[in-house]
PDB file of N, CA and C in Angstrom:
ATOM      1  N   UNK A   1      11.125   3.557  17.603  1.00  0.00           N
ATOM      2  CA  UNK A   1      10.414   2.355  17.218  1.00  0.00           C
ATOM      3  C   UNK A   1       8.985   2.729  16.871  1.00  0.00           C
ATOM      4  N   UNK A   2       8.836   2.800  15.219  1.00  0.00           N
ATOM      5  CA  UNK A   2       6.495   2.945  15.043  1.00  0.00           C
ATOM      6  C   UNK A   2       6.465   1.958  15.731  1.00  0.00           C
ATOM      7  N   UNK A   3       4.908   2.702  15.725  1.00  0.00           N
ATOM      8  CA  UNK A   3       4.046   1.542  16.690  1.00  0.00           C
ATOM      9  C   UNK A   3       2.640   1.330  15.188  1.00  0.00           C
ATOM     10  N   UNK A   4       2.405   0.139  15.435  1.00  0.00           N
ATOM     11  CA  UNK A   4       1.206   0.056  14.437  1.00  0.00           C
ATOM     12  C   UNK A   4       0.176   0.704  14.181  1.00  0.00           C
ATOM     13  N   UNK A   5      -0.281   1.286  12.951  1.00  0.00           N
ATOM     14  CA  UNK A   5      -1.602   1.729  13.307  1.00  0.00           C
ATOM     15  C   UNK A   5      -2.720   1.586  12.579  1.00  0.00           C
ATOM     16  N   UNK A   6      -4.178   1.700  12.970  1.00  0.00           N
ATOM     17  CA  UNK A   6      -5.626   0.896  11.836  1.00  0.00           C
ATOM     18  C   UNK A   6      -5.243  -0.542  12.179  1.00  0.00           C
ATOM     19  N   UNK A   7      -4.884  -0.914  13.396  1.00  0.00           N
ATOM     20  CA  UNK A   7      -5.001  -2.388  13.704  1.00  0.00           C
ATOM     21  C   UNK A   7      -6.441  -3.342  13.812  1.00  0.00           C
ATOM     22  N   UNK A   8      -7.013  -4.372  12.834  1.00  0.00           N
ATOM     23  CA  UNK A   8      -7.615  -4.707  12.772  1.00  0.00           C
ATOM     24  C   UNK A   8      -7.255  -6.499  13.179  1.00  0.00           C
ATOM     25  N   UNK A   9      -7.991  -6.818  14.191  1.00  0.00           N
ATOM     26  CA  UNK A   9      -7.645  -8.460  14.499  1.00  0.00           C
ATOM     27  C   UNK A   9      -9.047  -8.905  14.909  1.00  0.00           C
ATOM     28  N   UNK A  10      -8.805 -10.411  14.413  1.00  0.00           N
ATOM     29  CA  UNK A  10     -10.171 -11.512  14.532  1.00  0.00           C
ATOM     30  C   UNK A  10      -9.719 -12.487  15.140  1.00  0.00           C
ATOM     31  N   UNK A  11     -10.433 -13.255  16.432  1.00  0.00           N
ATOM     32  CA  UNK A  11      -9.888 -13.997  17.113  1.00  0.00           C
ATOM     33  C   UNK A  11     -10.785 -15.363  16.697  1.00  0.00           C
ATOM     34  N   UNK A  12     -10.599 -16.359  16.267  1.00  0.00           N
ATOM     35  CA  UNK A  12     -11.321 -17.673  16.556  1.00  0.00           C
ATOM     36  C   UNK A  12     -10.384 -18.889  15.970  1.00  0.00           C
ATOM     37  N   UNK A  13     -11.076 -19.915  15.910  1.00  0.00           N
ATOM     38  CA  UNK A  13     -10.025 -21.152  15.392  1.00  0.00           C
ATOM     39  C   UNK A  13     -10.667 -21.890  14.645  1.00  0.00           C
ATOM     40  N   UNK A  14     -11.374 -21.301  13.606  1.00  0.00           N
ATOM     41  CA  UNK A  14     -12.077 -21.860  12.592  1.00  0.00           C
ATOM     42  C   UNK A  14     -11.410 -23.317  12.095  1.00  0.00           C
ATOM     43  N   UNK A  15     -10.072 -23.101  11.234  1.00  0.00           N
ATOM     44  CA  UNK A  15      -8.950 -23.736  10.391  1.00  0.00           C
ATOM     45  C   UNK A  15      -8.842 -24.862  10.880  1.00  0.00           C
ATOM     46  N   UNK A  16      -8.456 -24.866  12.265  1.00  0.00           N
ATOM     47  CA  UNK A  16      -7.412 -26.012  12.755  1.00  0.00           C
ATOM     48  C   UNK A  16      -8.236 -26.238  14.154  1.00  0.00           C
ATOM     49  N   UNK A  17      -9.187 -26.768  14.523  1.00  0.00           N
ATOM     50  CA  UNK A  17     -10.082 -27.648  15.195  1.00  0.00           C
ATOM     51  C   UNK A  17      -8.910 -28.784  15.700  1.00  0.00           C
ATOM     52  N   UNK A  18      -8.675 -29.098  16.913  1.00  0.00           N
ATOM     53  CA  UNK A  18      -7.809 -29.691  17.961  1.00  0.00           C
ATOM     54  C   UNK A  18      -6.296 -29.240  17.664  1.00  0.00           C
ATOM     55  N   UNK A  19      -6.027 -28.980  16.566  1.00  0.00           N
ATOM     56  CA  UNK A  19      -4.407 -28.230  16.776  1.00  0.00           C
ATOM     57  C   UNK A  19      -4.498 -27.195  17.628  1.00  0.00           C
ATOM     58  N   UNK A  20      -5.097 -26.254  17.256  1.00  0.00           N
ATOM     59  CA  UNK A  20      -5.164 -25.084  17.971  1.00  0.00           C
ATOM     60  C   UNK A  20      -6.203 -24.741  18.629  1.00  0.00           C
ATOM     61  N   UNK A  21      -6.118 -24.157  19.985  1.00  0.00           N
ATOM     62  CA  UNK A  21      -7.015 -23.732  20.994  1.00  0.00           C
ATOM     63  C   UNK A  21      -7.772 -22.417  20.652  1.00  0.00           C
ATOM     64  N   UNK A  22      -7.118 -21.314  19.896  1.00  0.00           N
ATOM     65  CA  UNK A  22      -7.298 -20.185  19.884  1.00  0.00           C
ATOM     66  C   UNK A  22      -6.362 -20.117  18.137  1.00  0.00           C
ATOM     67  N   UNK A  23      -6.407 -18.624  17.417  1.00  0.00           N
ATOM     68  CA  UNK A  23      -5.684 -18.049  16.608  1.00  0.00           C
ATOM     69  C   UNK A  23      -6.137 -16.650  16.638  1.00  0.00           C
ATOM     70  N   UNK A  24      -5.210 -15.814  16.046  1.00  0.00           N
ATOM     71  CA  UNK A  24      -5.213 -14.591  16.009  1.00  0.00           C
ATOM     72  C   UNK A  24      -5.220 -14.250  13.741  1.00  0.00           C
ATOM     73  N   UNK A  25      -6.183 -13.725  13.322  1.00  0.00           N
ATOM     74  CA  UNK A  25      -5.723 -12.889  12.051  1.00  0.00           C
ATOM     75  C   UNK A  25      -5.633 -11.282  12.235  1.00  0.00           C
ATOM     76  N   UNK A  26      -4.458 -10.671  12.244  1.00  0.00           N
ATOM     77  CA  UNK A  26      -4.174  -9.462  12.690  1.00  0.00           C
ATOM     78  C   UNK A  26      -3.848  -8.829  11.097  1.00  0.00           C
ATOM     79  N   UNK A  27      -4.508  -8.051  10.858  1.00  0.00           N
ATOM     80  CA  UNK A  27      -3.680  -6.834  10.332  1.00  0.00           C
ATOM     81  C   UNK A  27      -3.773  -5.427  10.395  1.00  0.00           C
ATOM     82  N   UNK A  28      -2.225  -4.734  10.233  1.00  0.00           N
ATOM     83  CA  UNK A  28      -2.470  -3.458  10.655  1.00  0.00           C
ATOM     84  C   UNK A  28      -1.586  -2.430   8.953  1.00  0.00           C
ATOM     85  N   UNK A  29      -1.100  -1.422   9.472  1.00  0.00           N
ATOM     86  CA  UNK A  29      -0.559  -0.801   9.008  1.00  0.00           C
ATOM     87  C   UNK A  29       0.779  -0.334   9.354  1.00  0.00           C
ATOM     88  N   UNK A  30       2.216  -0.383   8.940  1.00  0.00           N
ATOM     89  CA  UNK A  30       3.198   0.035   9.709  1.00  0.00           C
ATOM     90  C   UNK A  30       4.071   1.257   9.023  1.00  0.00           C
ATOM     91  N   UNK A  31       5.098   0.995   9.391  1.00  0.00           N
ATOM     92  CA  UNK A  31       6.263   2.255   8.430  1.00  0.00           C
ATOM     93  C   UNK A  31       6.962   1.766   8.770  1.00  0.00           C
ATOM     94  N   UNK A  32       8.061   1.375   9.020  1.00  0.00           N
ATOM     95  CA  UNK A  32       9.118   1.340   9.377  1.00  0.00           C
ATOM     96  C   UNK A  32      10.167   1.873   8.880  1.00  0.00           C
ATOM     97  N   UNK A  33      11.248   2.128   9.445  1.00  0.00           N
ATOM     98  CA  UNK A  33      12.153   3.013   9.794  1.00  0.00           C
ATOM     99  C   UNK A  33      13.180   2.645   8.494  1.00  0.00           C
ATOM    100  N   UNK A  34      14.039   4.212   7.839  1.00  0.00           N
ATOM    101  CA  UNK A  34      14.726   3.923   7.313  1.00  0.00           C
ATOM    102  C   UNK A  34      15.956   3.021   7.397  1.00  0.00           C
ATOM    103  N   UNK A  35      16.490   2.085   6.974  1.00  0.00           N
ATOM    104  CA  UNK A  35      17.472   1.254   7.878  1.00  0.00           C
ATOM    105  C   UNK A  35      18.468   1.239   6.966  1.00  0.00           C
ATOM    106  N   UNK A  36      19.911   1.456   7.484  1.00  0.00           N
ATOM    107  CA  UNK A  36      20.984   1.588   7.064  1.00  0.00           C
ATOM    108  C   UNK A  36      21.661  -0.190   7.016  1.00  0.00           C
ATOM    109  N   UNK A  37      22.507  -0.429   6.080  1.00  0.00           N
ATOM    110  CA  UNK A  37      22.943  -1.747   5.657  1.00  0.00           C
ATOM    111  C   UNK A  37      23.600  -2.290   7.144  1.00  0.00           C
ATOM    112  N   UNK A  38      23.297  -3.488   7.753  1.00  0.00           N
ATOM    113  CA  UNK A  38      23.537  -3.861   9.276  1.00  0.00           C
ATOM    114  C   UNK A  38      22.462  -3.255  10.010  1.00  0.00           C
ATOM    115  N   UNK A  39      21.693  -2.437  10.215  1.00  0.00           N
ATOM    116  CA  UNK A  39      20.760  -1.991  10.817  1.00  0.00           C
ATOM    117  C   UNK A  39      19.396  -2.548  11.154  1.00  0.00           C
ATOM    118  N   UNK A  40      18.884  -2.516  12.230  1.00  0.00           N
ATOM    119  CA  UNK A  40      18.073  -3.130  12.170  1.00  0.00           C
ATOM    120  C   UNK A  40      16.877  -2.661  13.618  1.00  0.00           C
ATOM    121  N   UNK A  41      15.346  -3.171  13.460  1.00  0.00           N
ATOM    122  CA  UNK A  41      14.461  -2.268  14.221  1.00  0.00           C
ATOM    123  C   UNK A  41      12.978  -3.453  14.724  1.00  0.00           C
ATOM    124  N   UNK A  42      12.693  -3.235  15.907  1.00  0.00           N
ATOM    125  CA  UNK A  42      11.638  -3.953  16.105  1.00  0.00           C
ATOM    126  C   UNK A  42      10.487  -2.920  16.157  1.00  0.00           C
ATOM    127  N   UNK A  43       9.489  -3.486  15.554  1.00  0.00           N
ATOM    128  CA  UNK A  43       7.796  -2.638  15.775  1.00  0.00           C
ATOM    129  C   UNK A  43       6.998  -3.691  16.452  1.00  0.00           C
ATOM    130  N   UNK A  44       5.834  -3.197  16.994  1.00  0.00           N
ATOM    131  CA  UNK A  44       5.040  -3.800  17.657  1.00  0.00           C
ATOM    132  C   UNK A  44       3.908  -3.474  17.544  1.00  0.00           C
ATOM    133  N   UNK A  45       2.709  -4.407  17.804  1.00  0.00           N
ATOM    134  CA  UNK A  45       1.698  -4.707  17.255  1.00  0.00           C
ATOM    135  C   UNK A  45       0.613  -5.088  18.367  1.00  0.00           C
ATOM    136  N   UNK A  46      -0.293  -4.339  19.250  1.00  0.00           N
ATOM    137  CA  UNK A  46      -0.817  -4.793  20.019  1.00  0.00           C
ATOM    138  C   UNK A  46      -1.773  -5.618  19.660  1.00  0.00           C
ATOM    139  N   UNK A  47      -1.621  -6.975  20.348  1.00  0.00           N
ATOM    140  CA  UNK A  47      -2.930  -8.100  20.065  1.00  0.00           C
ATOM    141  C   UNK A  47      -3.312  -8.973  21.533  1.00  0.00           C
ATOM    142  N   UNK A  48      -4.732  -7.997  22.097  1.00  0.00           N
ATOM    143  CA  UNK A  48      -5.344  -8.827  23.232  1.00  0.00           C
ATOM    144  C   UNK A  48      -5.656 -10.248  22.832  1.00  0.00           C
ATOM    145  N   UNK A  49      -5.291 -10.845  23.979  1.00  0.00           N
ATOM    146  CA  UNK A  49      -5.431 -12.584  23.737  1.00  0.00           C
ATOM    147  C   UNK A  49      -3.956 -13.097  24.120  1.00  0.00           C
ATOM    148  N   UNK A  50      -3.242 -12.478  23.422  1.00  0.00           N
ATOM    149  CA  UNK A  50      -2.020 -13.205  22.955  1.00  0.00           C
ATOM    150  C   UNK A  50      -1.385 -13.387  23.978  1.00  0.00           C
ATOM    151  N   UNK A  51      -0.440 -14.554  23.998  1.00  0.00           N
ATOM    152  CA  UNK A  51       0.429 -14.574  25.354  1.00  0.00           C
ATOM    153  C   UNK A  51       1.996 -15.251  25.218  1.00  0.00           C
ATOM    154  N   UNK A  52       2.522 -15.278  26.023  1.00  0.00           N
ATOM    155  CA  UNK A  52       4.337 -16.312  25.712  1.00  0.00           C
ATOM    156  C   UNK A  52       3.563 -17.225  25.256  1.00  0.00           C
ATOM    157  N   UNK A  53       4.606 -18.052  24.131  1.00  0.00           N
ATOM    158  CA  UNK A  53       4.647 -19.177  24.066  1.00  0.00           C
ATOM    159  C   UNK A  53       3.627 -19.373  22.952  1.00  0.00           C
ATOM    160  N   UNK A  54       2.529 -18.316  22.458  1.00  0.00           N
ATOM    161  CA  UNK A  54       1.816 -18.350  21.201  1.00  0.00           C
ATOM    162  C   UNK A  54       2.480 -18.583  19.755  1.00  0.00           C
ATOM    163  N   UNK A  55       2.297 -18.914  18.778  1.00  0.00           N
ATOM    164  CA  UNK A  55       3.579 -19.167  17.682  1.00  0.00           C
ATOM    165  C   UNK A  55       2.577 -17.937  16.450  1.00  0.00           C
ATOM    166  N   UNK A  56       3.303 -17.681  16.126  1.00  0.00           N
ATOM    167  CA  UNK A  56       3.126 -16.396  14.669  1.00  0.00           C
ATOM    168  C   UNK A  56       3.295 -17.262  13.524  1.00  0.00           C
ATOM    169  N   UNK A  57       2.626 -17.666  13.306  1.00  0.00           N
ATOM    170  CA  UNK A  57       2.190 -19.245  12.032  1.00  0.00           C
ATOM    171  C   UNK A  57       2.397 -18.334  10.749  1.00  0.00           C
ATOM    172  N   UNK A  58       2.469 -17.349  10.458  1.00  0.00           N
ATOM    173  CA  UNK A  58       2.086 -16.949   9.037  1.00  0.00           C
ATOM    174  C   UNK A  58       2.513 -15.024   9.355  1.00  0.00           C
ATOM    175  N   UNK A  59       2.984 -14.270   7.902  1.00  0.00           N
ATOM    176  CA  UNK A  59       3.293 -13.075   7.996  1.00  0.00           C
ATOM    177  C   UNK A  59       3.300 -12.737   6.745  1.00  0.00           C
ATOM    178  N   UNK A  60       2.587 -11.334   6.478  1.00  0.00           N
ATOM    179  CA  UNK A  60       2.657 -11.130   4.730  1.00  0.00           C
ATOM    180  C   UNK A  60       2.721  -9.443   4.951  1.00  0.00           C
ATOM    181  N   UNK A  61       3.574  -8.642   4.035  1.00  0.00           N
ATOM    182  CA  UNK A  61       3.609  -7.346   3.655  1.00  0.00           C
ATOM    183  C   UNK A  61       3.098  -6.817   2.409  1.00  0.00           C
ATOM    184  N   UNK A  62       2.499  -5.658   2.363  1.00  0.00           N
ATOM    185  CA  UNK A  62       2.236  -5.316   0.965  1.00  0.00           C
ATOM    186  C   UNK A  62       3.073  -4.944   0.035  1.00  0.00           C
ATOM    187  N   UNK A  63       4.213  -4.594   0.575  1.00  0.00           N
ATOM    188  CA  UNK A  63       5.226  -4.000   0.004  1.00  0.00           C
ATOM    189  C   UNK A  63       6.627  -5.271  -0.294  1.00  0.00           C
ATOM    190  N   UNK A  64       7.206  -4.772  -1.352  1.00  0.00           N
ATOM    191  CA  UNK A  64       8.460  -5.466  -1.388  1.00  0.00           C
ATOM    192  C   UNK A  64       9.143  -5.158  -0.200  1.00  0.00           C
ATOM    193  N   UNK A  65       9.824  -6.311   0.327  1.00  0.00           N
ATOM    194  CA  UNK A  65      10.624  -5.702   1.701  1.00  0.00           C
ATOM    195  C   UNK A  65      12.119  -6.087   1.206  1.00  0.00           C
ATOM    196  N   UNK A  66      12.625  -5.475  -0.220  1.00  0.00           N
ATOM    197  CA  UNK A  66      13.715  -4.990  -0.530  1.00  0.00           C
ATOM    198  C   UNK A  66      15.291  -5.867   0.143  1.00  0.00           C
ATOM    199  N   UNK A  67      15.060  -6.675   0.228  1.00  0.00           N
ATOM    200  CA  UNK A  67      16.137  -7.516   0.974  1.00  0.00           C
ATOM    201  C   UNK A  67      16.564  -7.444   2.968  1.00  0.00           C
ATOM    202  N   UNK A  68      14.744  -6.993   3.412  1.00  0.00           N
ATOM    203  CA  UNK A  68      14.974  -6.946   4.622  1.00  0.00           C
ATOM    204  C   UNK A  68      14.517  -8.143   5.255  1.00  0.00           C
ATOM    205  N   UNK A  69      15.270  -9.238   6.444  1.00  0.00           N
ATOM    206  CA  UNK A  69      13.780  -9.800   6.921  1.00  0.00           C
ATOM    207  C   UNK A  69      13.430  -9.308   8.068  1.00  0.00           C
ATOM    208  N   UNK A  70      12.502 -10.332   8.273  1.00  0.00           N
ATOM    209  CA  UNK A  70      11.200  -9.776   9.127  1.00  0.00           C
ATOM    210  C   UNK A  70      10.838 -11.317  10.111  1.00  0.00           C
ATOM    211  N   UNK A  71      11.319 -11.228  11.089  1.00  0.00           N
ATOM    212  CA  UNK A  71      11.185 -11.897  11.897  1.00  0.00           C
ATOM    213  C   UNK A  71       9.825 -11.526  13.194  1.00  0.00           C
ATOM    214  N   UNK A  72       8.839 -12.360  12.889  1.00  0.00           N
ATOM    215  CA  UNK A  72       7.306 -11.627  13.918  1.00  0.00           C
ATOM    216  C   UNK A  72       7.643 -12.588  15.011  1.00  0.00           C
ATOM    217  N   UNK A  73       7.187 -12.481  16.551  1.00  0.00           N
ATOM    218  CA  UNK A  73       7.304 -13.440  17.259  1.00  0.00           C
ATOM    219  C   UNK A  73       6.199 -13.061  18.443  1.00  0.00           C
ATOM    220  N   UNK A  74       5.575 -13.303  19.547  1.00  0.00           N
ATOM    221  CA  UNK A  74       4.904 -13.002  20.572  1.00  0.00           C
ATOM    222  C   UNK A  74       5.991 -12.484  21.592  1.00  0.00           C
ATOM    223  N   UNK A  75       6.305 -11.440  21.703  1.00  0.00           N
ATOM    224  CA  UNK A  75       7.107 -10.786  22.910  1.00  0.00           C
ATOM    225  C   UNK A  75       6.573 -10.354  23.927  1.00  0.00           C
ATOM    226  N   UNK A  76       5.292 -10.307  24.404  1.00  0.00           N
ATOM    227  CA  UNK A  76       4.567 -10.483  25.884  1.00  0.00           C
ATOM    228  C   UNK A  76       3.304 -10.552  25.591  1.00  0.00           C
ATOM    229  N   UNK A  77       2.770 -10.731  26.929  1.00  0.00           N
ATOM    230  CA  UNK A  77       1.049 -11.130  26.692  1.00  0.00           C
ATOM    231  C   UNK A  77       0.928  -9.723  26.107  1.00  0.00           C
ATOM    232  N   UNK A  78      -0.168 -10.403  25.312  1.00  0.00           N
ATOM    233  CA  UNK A  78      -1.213  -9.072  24.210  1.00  0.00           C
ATOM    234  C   UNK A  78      -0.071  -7.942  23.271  1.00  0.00           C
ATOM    235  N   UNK A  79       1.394  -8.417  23.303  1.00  0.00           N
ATOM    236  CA  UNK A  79       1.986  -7.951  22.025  1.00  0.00           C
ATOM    237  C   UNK A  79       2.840  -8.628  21.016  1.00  0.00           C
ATOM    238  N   UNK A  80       2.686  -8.851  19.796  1.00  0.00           N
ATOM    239  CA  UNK A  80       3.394  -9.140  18.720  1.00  0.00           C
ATOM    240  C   UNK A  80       4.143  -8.348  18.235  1.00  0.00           C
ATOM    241  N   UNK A  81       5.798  -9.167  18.111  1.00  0.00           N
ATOM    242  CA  UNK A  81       6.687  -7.736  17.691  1.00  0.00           C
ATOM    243  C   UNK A  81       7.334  -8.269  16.005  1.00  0.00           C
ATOM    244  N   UNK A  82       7.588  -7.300  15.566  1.00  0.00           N
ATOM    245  CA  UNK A  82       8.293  -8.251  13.985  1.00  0.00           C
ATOM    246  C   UNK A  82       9.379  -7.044  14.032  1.00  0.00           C
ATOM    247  N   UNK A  83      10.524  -7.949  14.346  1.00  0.00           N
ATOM    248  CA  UNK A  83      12.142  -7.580  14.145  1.00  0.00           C
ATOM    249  C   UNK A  83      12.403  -7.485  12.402  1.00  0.00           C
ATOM    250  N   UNK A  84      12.962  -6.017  11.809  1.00  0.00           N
ATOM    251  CA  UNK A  84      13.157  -5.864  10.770  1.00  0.00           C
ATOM    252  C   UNK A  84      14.656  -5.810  10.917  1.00  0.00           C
ATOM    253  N   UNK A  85      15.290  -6.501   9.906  1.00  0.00           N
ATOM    254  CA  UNK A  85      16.966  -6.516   9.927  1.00  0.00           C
ATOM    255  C   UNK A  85      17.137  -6.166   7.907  1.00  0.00           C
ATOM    256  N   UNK A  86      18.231  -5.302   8.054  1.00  0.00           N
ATOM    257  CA  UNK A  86      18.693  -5.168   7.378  1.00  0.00           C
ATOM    258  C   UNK A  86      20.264  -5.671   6.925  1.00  0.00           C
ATOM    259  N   UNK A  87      20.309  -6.436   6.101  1.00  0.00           N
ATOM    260  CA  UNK A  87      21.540  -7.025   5.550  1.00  0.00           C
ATOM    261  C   UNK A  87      22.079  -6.879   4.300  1.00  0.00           C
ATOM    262  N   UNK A  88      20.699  -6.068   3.233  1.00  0.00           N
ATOM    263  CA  UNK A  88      20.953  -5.831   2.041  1.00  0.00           C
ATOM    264  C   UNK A  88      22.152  -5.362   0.842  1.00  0.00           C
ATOM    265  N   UNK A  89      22.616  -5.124   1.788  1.00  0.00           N
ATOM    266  CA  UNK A  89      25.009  -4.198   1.153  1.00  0.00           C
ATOM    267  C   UNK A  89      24.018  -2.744   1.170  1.00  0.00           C
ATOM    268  N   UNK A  90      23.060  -2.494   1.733  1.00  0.00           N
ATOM    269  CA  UNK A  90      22.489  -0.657   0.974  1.00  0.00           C
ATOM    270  C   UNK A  90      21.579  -0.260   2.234  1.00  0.00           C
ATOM    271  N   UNK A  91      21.203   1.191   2.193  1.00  0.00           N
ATOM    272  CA  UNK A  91      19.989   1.375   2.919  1.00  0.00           C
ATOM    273  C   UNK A  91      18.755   1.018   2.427  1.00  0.00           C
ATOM    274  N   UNK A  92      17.501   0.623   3.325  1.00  0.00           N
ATOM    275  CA  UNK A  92      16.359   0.445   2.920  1.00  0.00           C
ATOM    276  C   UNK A  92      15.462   1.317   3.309  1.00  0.00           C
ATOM    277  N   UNK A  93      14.566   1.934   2.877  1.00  0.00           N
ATOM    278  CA  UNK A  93      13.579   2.908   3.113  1.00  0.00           C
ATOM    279  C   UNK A  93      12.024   2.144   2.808  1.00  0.00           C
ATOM    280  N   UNK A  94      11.802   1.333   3.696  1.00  0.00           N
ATOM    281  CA  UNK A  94      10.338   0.817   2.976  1.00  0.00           C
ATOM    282  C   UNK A  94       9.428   1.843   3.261  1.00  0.00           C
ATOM    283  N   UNK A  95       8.321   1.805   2.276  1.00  0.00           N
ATOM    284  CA  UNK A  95       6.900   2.428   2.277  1.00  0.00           C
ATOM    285  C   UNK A  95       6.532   1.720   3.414  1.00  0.00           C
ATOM    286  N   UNK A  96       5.364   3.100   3.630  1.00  0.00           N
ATOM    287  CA  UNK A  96       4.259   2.408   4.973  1.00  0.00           C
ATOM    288  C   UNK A  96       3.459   1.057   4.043  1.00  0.00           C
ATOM    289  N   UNK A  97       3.222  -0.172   5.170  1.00  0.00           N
ATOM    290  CA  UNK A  97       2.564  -1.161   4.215  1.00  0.00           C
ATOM    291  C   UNK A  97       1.916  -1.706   5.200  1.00  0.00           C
ATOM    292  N   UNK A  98       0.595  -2.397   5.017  1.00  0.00           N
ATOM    293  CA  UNK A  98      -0.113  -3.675   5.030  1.00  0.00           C
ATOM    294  C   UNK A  98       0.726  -4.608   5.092  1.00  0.00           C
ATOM    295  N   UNK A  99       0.432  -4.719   7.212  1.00  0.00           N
ATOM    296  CA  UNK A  99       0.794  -6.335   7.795  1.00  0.00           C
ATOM    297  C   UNK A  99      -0.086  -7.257   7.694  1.00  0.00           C
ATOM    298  N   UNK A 100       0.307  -8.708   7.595  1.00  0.00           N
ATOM    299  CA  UNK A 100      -0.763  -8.969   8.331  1.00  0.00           C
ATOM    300  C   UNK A 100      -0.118 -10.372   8.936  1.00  0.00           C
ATOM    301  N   UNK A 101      -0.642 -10.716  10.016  1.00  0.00           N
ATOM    302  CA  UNK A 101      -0.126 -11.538  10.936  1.00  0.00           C
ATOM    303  C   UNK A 101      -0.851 -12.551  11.203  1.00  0.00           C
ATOM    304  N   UNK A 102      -0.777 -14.076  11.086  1.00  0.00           N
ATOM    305  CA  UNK A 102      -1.741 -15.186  12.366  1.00  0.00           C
ATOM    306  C   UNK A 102      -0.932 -15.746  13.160  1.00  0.00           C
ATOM    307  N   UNK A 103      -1.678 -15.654  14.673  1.00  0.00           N
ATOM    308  CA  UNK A 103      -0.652 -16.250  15.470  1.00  0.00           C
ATOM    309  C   UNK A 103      -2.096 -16.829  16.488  1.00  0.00           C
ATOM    310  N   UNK A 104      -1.519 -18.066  16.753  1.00  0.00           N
ATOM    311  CA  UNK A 104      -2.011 -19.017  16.914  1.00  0.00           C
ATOM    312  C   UNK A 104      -1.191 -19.989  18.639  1.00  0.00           C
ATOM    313  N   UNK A 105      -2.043 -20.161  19.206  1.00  0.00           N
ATOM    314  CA  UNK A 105      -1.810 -20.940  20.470  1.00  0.00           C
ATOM    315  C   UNK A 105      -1.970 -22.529  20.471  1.00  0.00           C
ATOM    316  N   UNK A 106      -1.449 -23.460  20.430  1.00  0.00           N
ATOM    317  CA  UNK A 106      -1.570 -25.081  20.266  1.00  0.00           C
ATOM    318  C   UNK A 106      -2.364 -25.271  22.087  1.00  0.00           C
ATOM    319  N   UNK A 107      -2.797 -26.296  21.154  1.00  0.00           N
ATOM    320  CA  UNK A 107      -3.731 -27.082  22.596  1.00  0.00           C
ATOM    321  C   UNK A 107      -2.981 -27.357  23.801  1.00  0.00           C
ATOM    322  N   UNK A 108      -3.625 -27.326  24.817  1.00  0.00           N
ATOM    323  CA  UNK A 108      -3.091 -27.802  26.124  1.00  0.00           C
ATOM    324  C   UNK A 108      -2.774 -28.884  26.182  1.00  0.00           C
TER     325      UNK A 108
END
């Protein structure tokens, strides 16, 4: 499983004033793994702040992601993980690319 790397994140809640308590704009750099048709791989993304129950509002790659998705979610305090699945009928080999992630906590 890569692990992210050149992780750059900004924490405030400029946008959304009483929706949200907090947000995260994360981006890093990844690779991920060659993936064979059915195959599939989680990476992770360390982000202090973050905790259960935070929602991943938004996700963008630089790269075509070739018929993979990409499911991001908060999988423990201070990490974001994005599940890559492959379903394409082929293997996928993505380039290393530019994540970038907001994940965001709703009010108490």
């Amino acid at each position: 499983m890569p692990a992210a790397t050149s992780v750059v994140s900004r924490r405030g809640n400029d946008q959304f004033r009483g929706v949200y308590s907090d947000t995260w704009e994360v981006s890093c750099v990844l690779n991920a793994s060659n993936l064979a048709d059915g195959a599939g791989e989680t990476n992770t993304i360390a982000v202090p702040g973050v905790r259960l129950g935070d929602m991943v509002i938004g996700f963008s790659s630089s790269v075509d992601l070739a018929g993979i998705t990409v499911t991001p979610y908060v999988s423990a305090s201070n990490v974001v993980s994005l599940r890559y699945q492959n379903e394409s009928g082929g293997a996928v080999d993505l380039a290393s690319a530019t994540v970038r992630v907001v994940v965001a906590r709703m009010v108490d």
